[in-house]
N, C-alpha and C. Protein backbone atom coordinates (compact mmCIF):
# COMPACT_ATOMS: atom_id res chain seq x y z
N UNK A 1 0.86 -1.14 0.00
CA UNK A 1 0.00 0.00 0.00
C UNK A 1 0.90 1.21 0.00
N UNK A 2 0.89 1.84 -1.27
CA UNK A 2 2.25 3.02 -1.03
C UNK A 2 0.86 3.89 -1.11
N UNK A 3 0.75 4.66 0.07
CA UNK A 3 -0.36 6.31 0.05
C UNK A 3 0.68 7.21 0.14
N UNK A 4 0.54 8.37 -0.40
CA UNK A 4 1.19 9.53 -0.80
C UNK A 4 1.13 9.72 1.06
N UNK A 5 2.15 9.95 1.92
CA UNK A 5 2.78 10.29 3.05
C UNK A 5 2.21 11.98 3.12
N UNK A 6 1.46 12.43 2.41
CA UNK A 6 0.89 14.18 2.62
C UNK A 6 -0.75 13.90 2.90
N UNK A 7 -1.17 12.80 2.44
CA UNK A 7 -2.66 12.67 2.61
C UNK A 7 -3.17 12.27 1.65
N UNK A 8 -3.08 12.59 0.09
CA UNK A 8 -3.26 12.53 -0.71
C UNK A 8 -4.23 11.41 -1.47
N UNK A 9 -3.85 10.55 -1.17
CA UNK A 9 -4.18 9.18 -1.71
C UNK A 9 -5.21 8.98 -0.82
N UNK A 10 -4.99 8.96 0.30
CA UNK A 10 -6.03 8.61 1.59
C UNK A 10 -7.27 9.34 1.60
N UNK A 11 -6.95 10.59 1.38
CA UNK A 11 -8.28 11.69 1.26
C UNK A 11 -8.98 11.13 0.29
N UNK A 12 -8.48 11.05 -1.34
CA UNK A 12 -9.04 11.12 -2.49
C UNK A 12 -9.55 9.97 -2.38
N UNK A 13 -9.15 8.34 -1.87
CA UNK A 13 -10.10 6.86 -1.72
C UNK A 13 -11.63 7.51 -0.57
N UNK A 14 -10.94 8.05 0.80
CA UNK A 14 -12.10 8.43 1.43
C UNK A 14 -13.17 9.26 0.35
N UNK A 15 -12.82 10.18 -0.05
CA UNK A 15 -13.79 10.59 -0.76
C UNK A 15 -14.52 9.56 -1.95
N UNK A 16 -13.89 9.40 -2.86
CA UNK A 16 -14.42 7.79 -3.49
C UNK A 16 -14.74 7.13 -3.04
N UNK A 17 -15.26 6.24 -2.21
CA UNK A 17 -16.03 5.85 -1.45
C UNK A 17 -17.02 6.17 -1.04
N UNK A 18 -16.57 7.41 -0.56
CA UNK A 18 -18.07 8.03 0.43
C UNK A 18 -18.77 9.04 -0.64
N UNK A 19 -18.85 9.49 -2.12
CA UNK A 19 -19.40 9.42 -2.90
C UNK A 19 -19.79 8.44 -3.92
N UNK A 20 -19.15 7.77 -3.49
CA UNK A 20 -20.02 5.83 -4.46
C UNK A 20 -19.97 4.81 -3.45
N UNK A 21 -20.60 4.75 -2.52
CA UNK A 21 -20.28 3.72 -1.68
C UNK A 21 -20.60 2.10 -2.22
N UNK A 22 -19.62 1.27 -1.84
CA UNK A 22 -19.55 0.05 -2.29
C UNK A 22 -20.39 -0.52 -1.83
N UNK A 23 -21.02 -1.24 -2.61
CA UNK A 23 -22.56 -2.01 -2.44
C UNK A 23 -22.38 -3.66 -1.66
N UNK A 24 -20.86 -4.08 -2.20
CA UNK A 24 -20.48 -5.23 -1.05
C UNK A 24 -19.22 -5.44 -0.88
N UNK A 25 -18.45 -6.48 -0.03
CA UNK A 25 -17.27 -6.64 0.25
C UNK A 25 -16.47 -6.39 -1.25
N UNK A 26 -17.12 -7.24 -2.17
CA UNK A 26 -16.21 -7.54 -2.90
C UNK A 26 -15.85 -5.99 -3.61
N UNK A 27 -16.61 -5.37 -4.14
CA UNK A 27 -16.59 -3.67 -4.39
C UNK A 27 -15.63 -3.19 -3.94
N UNK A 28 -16.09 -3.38 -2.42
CA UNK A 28 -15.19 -2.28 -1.48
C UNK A 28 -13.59 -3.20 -1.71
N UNK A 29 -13.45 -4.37 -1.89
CA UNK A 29 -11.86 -5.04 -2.11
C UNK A 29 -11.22 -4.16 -3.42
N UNK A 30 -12.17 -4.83 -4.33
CA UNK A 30 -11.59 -4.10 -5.39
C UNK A 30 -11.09 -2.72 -5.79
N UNK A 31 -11.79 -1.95 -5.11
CA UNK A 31 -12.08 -0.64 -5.41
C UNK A 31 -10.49 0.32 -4.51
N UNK A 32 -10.26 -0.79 -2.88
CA UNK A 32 -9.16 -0.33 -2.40
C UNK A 32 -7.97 -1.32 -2.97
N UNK A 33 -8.09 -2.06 -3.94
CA UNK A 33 -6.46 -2.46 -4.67
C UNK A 33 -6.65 -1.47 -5.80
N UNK A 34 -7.53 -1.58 -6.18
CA UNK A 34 -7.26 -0.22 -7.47
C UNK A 34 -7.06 0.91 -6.92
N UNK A 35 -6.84 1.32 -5.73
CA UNK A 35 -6.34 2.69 -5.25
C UNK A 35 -4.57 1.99 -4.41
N UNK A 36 -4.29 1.19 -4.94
CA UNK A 36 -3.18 0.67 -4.09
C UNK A 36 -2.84 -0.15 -3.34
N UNK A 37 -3.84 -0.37 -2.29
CA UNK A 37 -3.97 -1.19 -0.99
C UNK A 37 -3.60 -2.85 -1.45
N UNK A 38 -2.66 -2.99 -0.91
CA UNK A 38 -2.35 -4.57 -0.62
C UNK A 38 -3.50 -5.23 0.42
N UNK A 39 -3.98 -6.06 0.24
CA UNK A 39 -4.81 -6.80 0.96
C UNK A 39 -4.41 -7.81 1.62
N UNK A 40 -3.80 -8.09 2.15
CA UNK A 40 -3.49 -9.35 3.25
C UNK A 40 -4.19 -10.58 3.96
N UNK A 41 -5.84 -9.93 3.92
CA UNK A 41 -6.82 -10.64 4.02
C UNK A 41 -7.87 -10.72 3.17
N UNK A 42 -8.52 -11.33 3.34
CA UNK A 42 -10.44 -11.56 2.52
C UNK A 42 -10.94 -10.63 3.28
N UNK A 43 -11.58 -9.71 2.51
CA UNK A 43 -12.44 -9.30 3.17
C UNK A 43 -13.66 -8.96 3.58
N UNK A 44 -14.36 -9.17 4.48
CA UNK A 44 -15.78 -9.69 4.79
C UNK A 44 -16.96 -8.18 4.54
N UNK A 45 -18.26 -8.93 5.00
CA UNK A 45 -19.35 -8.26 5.08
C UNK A 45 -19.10 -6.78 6.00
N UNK A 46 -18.52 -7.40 7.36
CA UNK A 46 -18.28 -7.07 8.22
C UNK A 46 -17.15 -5.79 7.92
N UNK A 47 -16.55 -6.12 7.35
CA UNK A 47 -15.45 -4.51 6.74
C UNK A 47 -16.41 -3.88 5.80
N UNK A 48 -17.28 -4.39 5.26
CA UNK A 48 -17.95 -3.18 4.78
C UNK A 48 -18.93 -2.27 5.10
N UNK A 49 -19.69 -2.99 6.47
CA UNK A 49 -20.17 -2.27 7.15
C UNK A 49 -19.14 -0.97 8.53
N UNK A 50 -18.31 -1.93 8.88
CA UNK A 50 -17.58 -0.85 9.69
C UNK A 50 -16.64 0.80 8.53
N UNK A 51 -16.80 -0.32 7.34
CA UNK A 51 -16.13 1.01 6.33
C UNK A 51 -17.03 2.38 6.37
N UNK A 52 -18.41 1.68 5.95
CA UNK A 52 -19.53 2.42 5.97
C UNK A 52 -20.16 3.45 6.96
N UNK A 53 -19.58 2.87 8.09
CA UNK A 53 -19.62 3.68 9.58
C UNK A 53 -18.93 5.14 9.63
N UNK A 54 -17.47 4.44 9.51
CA UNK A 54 -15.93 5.27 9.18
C UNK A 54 -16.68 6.17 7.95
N UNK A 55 -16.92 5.68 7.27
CA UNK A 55 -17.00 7.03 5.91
C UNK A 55 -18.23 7.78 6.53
N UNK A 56 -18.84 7.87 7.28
CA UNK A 56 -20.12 8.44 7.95
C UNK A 56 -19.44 9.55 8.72
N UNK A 57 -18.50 8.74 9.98
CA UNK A 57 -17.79 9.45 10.30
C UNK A 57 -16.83 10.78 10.26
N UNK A 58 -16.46 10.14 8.83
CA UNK A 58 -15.20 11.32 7.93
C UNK A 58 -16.59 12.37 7.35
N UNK A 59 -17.27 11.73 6.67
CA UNK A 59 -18.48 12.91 6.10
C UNK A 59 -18.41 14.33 7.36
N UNK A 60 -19.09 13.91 8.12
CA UNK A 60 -19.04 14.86 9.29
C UNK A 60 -17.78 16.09 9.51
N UNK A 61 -16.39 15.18 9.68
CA UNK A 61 -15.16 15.87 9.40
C UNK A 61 -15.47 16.88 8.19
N UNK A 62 -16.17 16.47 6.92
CA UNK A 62 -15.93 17.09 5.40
C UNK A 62 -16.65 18.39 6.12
N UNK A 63 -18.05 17.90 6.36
CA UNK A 63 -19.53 18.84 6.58
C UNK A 63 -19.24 20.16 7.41
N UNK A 64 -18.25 19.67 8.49
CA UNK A 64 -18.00 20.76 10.13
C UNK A 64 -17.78 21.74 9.46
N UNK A 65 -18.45 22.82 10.11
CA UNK A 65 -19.01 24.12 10.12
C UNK A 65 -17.41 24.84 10.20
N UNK A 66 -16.62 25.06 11.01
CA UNK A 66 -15.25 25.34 10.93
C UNK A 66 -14.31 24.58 11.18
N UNK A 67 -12.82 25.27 11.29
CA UNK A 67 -11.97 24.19 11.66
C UNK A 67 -11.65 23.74 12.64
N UNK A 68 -12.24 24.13 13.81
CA UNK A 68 -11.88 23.82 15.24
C UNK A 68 -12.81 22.67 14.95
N UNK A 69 -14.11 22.79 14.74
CA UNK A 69 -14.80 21.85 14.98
C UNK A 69 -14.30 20.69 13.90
N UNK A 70 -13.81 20.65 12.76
CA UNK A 70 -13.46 19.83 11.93
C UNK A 70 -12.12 18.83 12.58
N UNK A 71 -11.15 20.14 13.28
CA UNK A 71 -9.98 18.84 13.98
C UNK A 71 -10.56 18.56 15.30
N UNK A 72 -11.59 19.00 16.06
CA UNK A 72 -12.13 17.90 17.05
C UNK A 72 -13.03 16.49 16.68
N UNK A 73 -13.62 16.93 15.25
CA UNK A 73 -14.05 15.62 14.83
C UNK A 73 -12.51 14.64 14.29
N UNK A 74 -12.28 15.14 13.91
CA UNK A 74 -10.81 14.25 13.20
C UNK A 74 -9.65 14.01 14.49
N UNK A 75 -9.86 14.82 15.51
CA UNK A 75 -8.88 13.83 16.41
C UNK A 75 -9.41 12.86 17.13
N UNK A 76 -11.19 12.98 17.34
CA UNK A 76 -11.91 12.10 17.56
C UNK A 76 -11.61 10.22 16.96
N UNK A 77 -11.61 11.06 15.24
CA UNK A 77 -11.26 9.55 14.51
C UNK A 77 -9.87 8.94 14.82
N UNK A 78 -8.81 9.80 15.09
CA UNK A 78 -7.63 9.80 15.27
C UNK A 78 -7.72 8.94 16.39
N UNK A 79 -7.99 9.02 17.78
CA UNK A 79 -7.48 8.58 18.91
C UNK A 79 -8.53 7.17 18.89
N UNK A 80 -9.91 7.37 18.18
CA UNK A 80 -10.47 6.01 17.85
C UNK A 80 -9.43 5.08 17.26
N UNK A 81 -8.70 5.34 16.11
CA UNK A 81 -7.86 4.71 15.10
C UNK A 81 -6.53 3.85 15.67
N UNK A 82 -6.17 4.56 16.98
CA UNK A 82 -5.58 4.58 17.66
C UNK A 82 -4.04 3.81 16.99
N UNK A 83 -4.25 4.23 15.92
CA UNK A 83 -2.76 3.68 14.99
C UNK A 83 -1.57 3.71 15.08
N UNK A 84 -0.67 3.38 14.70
CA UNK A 84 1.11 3.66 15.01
C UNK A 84 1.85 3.41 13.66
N UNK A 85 2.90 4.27 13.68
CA UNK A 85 3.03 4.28 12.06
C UNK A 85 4.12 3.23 12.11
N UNK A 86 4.65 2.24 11.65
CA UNK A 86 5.69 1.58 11.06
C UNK A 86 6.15 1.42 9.44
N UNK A 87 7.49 0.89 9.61
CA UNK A 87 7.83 0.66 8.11
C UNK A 87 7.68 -0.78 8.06
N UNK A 88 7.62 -0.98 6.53
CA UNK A 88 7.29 -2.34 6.02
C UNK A 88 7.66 -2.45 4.74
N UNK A 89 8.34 -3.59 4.47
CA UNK A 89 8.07 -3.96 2.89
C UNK A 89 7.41 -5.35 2.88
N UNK A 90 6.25 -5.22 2.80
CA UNK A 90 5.43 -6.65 2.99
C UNK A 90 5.35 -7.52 1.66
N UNK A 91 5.05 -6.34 0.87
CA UNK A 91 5.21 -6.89 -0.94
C UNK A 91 6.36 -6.46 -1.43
N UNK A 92 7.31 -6.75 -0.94
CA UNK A 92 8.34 -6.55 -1.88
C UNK A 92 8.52 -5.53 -2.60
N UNK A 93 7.62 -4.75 -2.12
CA UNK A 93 7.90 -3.33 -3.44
C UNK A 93 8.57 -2.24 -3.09
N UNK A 94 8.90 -2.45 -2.02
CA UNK A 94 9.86 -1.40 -1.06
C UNK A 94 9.79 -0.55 0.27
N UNK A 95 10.55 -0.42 0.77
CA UNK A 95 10.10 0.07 2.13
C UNK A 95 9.26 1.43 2.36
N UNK A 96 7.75 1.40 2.88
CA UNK A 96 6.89 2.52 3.32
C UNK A 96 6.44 2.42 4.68
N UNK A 97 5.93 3.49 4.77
CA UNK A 97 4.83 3.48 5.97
C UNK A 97 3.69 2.72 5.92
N UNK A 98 3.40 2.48 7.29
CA UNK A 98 1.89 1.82 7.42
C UNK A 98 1.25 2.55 8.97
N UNK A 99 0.42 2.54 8.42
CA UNK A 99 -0.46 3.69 9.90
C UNK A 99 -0.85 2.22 10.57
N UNK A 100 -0.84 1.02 10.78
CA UNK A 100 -1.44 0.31 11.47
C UNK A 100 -0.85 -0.88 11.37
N UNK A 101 -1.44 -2.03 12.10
CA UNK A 101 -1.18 -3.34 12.68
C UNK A 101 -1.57 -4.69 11.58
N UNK A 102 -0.27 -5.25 11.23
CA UNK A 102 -0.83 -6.04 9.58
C UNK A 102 -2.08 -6.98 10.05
N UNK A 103 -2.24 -7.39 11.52
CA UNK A 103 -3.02 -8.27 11.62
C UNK A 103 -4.47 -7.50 11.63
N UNK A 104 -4.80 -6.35 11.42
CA UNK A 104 -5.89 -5.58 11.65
C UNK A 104 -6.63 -6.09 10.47
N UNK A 105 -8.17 -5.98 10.44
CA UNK A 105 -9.09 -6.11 8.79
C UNK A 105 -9.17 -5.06 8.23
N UNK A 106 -9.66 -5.06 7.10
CA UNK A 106 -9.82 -3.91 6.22
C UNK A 106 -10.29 -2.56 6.63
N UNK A 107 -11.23 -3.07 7.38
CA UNK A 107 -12.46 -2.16 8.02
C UNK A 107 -10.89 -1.03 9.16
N UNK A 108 -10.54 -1.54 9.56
CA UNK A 108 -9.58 -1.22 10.73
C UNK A 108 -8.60 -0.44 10.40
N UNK A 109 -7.99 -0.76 9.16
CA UNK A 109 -6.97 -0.41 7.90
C UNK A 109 -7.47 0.87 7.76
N UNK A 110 -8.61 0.61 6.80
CA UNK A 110 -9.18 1.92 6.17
C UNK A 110 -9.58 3.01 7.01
N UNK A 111 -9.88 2.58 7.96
CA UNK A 111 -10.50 4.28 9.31
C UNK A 111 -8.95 4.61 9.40
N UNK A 112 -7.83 4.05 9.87
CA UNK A 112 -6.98 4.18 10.18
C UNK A 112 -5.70 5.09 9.16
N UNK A 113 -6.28 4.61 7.80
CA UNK A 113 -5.86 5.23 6.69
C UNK A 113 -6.51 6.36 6.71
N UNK A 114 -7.17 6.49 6.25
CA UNK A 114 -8.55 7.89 6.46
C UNK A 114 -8.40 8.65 7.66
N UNK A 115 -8.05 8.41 8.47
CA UNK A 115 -7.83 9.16 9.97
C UNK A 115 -6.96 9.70 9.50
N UNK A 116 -5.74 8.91 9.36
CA UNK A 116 -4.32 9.73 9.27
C UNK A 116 -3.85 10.29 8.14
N UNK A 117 -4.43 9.87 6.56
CA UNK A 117 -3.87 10.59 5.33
C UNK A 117 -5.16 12.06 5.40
N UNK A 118 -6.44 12.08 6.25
CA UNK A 118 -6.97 13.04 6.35
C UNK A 118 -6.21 14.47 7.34
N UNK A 119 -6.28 13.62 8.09
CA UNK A 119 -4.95 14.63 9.37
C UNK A 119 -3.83 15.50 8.44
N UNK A 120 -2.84 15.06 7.77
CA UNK A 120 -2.16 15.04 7.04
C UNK A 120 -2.62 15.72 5.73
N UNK A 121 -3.21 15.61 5.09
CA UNK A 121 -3.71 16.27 4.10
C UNK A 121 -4.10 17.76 4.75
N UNK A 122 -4.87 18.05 5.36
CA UNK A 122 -5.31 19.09 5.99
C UNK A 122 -4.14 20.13 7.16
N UNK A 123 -3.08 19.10 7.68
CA UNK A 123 -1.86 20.29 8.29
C UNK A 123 -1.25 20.18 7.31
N UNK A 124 -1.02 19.58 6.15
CA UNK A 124 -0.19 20.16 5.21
C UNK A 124 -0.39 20.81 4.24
N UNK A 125 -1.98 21.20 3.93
CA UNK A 125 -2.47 21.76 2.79
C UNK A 125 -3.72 22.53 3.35
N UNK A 126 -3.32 22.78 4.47
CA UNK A 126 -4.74 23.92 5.18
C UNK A 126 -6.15 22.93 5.21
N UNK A 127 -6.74 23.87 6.58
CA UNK A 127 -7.78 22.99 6.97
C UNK A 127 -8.98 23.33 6.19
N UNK A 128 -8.89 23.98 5.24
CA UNK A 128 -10.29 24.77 4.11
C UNK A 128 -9.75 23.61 2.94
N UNK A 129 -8.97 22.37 2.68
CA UNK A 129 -8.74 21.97 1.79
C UNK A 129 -9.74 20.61 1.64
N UNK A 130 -10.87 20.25 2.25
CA UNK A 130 -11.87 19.12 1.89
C UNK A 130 -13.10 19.84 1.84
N UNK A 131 -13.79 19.43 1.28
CA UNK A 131 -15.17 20.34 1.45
C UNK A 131 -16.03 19.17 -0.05
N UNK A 132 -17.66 19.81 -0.09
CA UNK A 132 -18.57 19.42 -0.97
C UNK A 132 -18.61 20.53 -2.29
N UNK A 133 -19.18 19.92 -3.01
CA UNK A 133 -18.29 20.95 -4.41
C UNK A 133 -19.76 21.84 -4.24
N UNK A 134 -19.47 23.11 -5.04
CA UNK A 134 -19.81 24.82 -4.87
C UNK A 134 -21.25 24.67 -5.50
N UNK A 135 -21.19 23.38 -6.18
CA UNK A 135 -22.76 23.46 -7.15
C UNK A 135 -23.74 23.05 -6.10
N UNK A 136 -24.69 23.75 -5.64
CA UNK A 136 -25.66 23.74 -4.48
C UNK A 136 -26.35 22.00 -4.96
N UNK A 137 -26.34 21.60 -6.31
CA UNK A 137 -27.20 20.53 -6.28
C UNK A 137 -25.98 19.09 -6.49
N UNK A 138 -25.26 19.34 -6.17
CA UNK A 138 -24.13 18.44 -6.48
C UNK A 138 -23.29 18.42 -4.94
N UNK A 139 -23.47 17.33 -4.39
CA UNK A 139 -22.74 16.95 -3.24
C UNK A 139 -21.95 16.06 -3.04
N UNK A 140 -21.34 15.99 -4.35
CA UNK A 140 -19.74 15.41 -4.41
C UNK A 140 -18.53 15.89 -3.57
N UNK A 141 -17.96 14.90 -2.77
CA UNK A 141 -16.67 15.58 -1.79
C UNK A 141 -15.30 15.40 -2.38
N UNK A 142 -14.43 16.38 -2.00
CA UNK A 142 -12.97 16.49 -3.45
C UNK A 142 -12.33 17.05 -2.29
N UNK A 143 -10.99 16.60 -2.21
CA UNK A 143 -10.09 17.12 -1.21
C UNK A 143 -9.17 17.59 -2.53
N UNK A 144 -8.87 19.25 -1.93
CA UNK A 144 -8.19 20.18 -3.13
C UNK A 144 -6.94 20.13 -2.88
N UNK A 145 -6.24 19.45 -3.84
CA UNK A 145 -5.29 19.57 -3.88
C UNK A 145 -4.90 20.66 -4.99
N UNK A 146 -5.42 21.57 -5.58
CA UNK A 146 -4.66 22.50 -6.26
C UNK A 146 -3.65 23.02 -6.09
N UNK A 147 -2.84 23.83 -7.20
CA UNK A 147 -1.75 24.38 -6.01
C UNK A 147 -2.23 25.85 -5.13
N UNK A 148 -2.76 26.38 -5.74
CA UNK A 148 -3.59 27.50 -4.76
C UNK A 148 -4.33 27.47 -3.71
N UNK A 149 -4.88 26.52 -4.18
CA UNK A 149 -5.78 25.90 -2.19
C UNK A 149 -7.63 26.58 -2.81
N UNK A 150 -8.18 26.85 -3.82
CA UNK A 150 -9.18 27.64 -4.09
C UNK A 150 -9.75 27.05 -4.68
N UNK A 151 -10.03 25.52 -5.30
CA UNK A 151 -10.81 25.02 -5.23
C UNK A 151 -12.11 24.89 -5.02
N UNK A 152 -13.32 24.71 -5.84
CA UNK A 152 -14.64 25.13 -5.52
C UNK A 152 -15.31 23.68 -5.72
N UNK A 153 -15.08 23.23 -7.24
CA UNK A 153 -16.11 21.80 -7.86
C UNK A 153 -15.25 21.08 -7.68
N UNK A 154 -15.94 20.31 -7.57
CA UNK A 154 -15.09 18.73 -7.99
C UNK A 154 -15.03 18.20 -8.84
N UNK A 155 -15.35 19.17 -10.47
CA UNK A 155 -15.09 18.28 -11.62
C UNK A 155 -14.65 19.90 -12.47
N UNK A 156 -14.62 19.74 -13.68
CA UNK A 156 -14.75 20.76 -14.31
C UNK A 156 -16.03 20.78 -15.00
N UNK A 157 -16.78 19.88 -15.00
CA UNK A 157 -17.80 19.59 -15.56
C UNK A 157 -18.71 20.72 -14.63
N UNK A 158 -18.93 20.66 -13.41
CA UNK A 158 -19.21 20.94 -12.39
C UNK A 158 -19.35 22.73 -12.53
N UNK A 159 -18.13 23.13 -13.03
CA UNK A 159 -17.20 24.80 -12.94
C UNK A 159 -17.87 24.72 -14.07
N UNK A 160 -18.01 24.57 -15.58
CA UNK A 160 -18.86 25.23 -16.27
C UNK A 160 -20.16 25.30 -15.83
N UNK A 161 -20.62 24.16 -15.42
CA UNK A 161 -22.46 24.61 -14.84
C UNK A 161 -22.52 25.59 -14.44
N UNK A 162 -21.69 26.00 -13.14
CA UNK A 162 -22.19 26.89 -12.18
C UNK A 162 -21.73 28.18 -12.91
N UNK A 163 -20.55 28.33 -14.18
CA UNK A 163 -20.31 29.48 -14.96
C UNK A 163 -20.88 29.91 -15.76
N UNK A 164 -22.25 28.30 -16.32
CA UNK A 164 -23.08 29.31 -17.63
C UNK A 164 -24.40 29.77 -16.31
N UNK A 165 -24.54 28.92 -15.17
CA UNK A 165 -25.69 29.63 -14.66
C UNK A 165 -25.43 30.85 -14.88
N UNK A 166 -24.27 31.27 -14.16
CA UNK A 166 -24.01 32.63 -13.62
C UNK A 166 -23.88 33.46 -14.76
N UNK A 167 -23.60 33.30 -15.68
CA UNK A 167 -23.48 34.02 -16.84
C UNK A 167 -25.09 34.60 -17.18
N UNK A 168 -26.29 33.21 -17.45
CA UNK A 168 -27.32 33.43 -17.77
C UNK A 168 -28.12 34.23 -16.46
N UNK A 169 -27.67 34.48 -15.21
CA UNK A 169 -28.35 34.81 -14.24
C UNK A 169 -27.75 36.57 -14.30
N UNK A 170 -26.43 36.59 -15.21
CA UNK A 170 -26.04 38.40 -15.26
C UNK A 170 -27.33 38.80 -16.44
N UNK A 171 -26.70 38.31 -17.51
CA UNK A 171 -28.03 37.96 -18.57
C UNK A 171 -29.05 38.71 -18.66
N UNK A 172 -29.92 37.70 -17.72
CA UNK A 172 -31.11 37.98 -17.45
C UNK A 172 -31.05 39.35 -16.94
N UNK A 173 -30.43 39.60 -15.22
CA UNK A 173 -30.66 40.86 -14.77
C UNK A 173 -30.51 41.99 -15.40
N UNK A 174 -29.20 42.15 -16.60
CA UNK A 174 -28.72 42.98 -17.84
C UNK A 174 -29.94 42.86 -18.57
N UNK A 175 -30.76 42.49 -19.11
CA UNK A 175 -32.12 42.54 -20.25
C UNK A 175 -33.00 43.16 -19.27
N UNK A 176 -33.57 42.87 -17.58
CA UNK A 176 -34.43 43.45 -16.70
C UNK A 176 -34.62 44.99 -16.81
């Protein structure tokens, strides 16, 4: 499991997830080796419900009203997670970090991942850097990594909508 050591990787699966949530174990397996994750175990029903919990959890973190309240929810997850970082080369692919205990399940892994590449993402890239994208009807979550930090949508698809509204909403008031 190589996650970008700034948050990066960890934010962007939490968010994938918790805007498509996986419908069963096998989803949720797949979905964290295609973001990287070595799997060590099978993983059950049971990790996908505690995933499901955890991403409930982090939502809240996204949602909080400011940032005090955002790192009391997130040290909340933090001291739940109660993780320790070690090195490992378990697959042979070279020596990284691991926020947790190889004998842990998925379910355990992933809060633990999400706890700490969220932590991390946010003291290293400011705590205004997760949020729900700007289009009032679109509640997709995008941790900004831009290099400016100003970030609004989470797609570009997203940034023209809300640019021809606004265009057609000068428009209009200009013809009034």
């Amino acid at each position: 499991m190589h996650l970008n050591p700034y948050g990066a990787d960890a934010v962007n699966l939490a968010a994938d997830l918790a805007n498509r949530p996986p419908v069963d174990a096998e989803e949720l397996a797949d979905r964290c080796r295609a973001a990287g994750l070595v799997l060590e175990r099978p993983v059950t029903s049971g990790d996908l419900a505690r995933t499901l919990d955890a991403l409930e959890a982090w939502e809240k973190v996204v949602d909080a009203a400011d940032e005090h309240e955002r790192a009391e929810l997130l040290n909340r997850m933090l001291a739940e997670a109660a993780a320790f970082p070690r090195m490992t080369n378990h697959s042979g692919s070279g020596w990284h970090l691991h926020y947790r205990d190889d004998r842990k399940p998925l379910a355990a892994v992933l809060f633990s991942l999400i706890s700490v590449g969220t932590a991390l993402h946010l003291a290293g890239r400011g705590m205004h850097r997760l949020r729900r994208c700007a289009v009032t009807e679109c509640t997709t979550i995008f941790a900004d990594t831009s290099r400016t930090g100003r970030q609004r949508y989470c797609s570009q698809l997203c940034a023209n909508r809300d640019a021809v509204r606004r265009h057609r909403a000068r428009s209009t008031a200009t013809a009034s």
